[in-house]
Protein backbone atom coordinates (compact mmCIF):
# COMPACT_ATOMS: atom_id res chain seq x y z
CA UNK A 1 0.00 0.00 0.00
CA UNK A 2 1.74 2.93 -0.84
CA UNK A 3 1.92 6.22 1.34
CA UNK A 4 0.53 8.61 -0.97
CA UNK A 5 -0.50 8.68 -4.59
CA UNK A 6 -0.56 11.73 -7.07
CA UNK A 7 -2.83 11.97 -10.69
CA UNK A 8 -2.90 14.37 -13.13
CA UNK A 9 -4.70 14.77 -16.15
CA UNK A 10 -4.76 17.19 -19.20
CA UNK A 11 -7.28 16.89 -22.14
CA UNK A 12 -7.87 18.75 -25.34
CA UNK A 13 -10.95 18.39 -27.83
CA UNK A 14 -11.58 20.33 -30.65
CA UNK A 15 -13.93 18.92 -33.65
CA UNK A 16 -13.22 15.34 -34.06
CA UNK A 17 -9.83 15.09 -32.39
CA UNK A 18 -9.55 14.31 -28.65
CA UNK A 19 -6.23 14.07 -26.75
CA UNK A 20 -5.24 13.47 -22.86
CA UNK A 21 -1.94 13.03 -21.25
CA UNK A 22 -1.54 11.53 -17.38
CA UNK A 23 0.63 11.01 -14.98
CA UNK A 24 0.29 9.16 -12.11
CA UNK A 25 2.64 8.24 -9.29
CA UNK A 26 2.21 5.93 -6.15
CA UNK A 27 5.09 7.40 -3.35
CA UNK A 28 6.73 5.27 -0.86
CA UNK A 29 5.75 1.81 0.03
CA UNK A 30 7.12 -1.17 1.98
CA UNK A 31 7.53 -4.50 0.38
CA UNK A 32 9.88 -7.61 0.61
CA UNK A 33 13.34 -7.53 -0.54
CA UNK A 34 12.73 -10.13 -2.46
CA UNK A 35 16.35 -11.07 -3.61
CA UNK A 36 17.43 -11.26 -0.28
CA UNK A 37 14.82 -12.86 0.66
CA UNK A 38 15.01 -15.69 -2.28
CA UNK A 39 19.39 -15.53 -1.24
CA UNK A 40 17.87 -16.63 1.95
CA UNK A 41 15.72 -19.39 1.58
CA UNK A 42 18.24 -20.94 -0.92
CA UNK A 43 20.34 -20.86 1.92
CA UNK A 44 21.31 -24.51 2.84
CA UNK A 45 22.50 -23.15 6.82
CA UNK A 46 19.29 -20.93 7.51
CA UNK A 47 16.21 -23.33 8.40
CA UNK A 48 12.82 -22.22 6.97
CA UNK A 49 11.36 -20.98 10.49
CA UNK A 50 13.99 -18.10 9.99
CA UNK A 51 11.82 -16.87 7.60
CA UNK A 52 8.40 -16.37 9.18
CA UNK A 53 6.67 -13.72 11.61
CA UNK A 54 9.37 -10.92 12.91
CA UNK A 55 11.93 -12.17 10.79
CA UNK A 56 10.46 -11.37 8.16
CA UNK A 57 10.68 -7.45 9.16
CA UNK A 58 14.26 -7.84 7.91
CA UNK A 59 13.84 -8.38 4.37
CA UNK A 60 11.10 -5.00 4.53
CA UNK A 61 12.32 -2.35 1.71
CA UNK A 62 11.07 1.22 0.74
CA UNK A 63 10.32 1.49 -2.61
CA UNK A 64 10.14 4.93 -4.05
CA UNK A 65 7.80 4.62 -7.34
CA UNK A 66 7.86 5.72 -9.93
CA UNK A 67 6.33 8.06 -12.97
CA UNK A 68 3.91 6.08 -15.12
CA UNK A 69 3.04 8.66 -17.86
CA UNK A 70 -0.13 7.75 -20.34
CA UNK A 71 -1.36 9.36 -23.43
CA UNK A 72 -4.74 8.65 -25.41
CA UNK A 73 -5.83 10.05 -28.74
CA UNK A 74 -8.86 9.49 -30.48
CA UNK A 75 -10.39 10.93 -34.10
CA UNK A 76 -13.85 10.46 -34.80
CA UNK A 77 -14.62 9.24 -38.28
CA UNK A 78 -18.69 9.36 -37.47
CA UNK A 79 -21.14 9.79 -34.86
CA UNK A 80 -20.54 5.81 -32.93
CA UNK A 81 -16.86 4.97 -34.60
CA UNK A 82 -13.57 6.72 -33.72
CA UNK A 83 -9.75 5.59 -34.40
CA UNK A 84 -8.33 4.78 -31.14
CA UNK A 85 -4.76 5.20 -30.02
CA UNK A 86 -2.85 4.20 -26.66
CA UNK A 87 0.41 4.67 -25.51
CA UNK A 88 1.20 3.15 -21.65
CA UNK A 89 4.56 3.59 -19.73
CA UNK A 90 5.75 6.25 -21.80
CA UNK A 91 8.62 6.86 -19.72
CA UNK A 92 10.16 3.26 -20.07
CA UNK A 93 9.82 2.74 -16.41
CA UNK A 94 10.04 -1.42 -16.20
CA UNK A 95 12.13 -1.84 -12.57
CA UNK A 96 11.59 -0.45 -9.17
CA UNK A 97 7.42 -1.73 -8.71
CA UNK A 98 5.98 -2.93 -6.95
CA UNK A 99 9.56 -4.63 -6.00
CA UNK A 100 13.20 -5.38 -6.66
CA UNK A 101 12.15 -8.96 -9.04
CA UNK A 102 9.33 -7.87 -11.27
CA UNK A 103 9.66 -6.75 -14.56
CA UNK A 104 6.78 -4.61 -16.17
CA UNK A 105 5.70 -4.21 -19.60
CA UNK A 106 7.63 -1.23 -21.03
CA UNK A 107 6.76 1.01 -23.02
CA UNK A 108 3.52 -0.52 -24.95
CA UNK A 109 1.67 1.25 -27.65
CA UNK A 110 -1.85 0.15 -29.24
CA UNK A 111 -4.19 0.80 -31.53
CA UNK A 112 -7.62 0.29 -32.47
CA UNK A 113 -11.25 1.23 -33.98
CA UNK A 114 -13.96 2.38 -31.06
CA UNK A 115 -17.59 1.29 -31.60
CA UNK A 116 -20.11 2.92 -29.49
CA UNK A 117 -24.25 1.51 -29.09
């Protein structure tokens, strides 16, 4: 659960074009250390009850977060049908969340056609 967390959001629209850029950020949070922690149980000398209730407190780590920026833009070609465009993780951001072993996607763009009904 992280301490704080920060959005913002700008959006333009003007005739059939509509644009928005955010970025969001989720500040300081404690998770496992999880390399030490996997160092540790791999461990032939350290017996698994090391690694349960207070001793766990050990392997705790602040993570900072990161920037996750977003952009959207859209065109409508009629009234219920629009061209679609996403881009996620603008910033490259793949390390560092929500701890030390997981890798997100990085930068990831998509596109599409929008139906409405």
């Amino acid at each position: 659960m992280p301490e704080r967390t920060l959005s913002a959001t700008a959006s333009y629209a003007r005739g059939p074009w509509s644009a928005s850029v955010t970025d969001a950020r989720a500040f300081d949070w404690v998770n496992y250390d999880r390399i030490a922690l996997a160092d540790a149980v791999e461990r032939p000398d350290r017996p698994p009850r090391d690694l349960v209730g207070e001793q766990l407190r050990s392997f705790w780590r602040l993570y900072p977060g990161v920037n996750r920026l977003r952009a959207n833009v859209s065109f409508d070609l009629r009234r219920a049908l629009s061209l679609v465009a996403t881009a996620d993780n603008l910033l490259n951001h793949q390390f560092g969340e929500p701890d030390n072993v997981t890798v997100l996607p990085g930068r990831t763009i998509a596109g599409g056609l929008r139906a409405r009904f």
